[in-house]
C-alpha atoms as a PDB file:
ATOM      1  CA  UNK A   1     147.810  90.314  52.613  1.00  0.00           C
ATOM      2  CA  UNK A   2     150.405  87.551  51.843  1.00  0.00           C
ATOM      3  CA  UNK A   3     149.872  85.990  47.921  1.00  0.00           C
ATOM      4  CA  UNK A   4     149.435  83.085  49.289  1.00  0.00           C
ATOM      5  CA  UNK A   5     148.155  83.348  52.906  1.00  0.00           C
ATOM      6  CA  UNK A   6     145.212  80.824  52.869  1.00  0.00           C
ATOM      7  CA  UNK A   7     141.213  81.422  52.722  1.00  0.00           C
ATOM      8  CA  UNK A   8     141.154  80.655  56.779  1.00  0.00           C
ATOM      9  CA  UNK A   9     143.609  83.791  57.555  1.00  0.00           C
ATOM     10  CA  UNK A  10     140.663  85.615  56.816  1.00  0.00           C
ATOM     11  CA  UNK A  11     137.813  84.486  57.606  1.00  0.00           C
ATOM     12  CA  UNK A  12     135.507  87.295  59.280  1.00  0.00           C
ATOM     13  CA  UNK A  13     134.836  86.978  63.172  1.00  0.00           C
ATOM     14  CA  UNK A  14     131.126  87.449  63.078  1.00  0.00           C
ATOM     15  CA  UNK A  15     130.277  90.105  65.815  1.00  0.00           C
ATOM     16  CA  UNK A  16     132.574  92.478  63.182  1.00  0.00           C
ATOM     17  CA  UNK A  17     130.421  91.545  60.789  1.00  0.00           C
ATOM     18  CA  UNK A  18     127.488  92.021  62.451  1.00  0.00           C
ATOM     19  CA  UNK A  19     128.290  95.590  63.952  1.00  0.00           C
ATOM     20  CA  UNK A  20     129.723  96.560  60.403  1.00  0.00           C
ATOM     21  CA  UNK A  21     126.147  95.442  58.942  1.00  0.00           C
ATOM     22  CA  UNK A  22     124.411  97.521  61.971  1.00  0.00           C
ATOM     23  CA  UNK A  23     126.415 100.564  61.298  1.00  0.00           C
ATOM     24  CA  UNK A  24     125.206 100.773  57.158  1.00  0.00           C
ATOM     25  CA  UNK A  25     121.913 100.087  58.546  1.00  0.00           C
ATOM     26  CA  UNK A  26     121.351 102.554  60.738  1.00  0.00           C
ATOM     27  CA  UNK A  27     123.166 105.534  59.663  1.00  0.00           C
ATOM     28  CA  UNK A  28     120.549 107.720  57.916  1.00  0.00           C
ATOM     29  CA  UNK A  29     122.889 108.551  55.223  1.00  0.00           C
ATOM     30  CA  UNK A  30     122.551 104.922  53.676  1.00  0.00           C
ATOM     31  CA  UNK A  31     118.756 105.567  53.060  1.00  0.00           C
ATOM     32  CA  UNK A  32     117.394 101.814  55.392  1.00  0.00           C
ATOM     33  CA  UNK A  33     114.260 103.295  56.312  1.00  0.00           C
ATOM     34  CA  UNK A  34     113.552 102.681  60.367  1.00  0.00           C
ATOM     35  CA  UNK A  35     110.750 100.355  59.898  1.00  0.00           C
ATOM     36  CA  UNK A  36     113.145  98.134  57.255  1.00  0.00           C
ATOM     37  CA  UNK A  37     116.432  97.810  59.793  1.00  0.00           C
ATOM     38  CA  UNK A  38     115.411  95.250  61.992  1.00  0.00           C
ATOM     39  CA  UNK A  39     114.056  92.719  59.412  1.00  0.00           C
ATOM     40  CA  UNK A  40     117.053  93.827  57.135  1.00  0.00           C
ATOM     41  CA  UNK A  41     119.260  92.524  60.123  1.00  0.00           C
ATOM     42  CA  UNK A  42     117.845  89.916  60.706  1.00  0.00           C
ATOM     43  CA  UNK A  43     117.842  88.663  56.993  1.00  0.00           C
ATOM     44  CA  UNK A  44     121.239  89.426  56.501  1.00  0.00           C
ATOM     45  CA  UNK A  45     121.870  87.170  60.106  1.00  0.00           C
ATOM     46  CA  UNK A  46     120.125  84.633  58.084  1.00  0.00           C
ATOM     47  CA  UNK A  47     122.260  84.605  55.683  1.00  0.00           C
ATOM     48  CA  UNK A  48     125.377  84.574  57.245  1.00  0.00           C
ATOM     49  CA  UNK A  49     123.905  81.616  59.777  1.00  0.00           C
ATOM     50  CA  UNK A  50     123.088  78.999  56.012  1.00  0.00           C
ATOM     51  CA  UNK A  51     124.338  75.860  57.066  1.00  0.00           C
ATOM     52  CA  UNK A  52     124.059  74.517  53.769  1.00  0.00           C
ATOM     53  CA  UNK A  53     124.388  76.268  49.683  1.00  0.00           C
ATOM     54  CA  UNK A  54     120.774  75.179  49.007  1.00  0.00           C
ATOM     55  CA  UNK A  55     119.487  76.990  52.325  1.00  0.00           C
ATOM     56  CA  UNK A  56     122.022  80.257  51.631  1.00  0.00           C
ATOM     57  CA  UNK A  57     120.271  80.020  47.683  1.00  0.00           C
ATOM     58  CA  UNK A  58     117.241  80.675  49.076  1.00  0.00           C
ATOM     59  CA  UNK A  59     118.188  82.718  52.436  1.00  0.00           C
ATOM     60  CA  UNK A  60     119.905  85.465  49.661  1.00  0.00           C
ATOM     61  CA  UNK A  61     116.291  84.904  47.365  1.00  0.00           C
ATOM     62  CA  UNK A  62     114.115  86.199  51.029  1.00  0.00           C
ATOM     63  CA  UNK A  63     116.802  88.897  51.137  1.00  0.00           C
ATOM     64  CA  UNK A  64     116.673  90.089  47.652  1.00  0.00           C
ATOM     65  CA  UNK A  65     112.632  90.066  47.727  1.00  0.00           C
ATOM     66  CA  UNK A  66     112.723  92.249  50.808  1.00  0.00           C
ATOM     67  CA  UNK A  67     111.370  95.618  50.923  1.00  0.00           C
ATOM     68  CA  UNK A  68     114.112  97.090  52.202  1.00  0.00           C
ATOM     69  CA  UNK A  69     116.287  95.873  49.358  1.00  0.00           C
ATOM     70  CA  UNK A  70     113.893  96.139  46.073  1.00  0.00           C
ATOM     71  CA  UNK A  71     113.513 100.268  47.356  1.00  0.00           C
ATOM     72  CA  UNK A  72     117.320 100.932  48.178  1.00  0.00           C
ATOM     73  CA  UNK A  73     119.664 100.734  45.336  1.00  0.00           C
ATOM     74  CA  UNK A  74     122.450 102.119  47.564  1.00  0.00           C
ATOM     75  CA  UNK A  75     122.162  99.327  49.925  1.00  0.00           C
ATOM     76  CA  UNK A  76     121.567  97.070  46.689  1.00  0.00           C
ATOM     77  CA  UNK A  77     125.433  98.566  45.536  1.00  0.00           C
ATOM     78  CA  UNK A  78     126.395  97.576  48.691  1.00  0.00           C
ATOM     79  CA  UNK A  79     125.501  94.689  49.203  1.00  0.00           C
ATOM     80  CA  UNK A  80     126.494  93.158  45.681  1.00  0.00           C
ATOM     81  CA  UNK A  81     130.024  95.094  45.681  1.00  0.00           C
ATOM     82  CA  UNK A  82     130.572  94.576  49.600  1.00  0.00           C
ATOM     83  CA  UNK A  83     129.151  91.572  51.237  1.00  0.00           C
ATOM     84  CA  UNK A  84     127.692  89.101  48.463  1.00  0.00           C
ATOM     85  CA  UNK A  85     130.445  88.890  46.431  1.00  0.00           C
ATOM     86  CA  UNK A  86     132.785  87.267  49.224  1.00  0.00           C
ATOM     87  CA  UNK A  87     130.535  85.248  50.689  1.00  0.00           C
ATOM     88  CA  UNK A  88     133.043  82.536  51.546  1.00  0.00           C
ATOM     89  CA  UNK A  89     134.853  84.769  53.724  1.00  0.00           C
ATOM     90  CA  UNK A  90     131.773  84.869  56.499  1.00  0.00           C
ATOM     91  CA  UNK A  91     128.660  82.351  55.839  1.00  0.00           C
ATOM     92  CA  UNK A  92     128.545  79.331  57.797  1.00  0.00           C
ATOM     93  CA  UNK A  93     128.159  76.971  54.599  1.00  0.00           C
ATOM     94  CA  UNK A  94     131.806  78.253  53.701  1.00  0.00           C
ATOM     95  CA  UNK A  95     132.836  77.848  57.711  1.00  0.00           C
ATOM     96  CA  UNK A  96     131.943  74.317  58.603  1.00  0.00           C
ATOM     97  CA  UNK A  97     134.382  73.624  61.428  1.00  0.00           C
ATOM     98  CA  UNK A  98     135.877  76.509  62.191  1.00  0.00           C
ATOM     99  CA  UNK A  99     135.556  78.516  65.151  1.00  0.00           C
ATOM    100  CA  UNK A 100     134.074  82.166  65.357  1.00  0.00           C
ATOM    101  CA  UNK A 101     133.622  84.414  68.360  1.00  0.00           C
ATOM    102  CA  UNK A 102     130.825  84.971  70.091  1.00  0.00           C
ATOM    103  CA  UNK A 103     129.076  88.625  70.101  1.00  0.00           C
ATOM    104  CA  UNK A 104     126.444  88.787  72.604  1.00  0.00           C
ATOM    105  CA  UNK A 105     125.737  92.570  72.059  1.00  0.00           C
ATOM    106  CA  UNK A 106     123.880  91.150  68.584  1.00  0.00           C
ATOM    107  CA  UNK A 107     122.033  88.329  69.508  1.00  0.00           C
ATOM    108  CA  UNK A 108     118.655  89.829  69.309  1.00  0.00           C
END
């Protein structure tokens, strides 16, 4: 990436993230347990979908109190080192007028 290619240039299209999020999920090697990856998903749709920092604050508190997160330090690693750290790049809070595709494969 350019030095100085601006934050928009890379802002996430959100059916990526979504599928990426699905894939870690659900592969058996990342150790979400079946009855966690649906509520898991759906958190982590929460999250991305904060309108607001207060609401993402407490949308990331709900996902950190989760079972699915307290029991899985590998998807606590990932989380923290992947996704949480760059949050700009893909919550709505950070996105406020932009546009982002629509993935109707997700919207469950």
């Amino acid at each position: 990436m350019h030095r100085h290619a601006s934050f928009e240039c890379v802002k996430m299209c959100i059916c990526a993230l979504l599928q990426a999020w699905w894939r870690y999920i659900s592969a058996n090697v990342n150790g979400v347990k079946k009855i966690h990856q649906e509520s898991l998903f759906s958190d982590l749709r929460s999250v991305a979908n904060a309108e607001i920092l207060i609401e993402l604050d407490l949308r990331i508190s709900h996902l950190k109190q989760s079972a699915a997160y307290k029991g899985n330090t590998k998807l606590q690693h990932w989380l923290k080192g992947t996704w949480l750290n760059c949050m700009p790049l893909w919550v709505a809070a950070y996105r406020a007028g932009l546009h982002t595709a629509i993935c109707w494969l997700f919207a469950i």
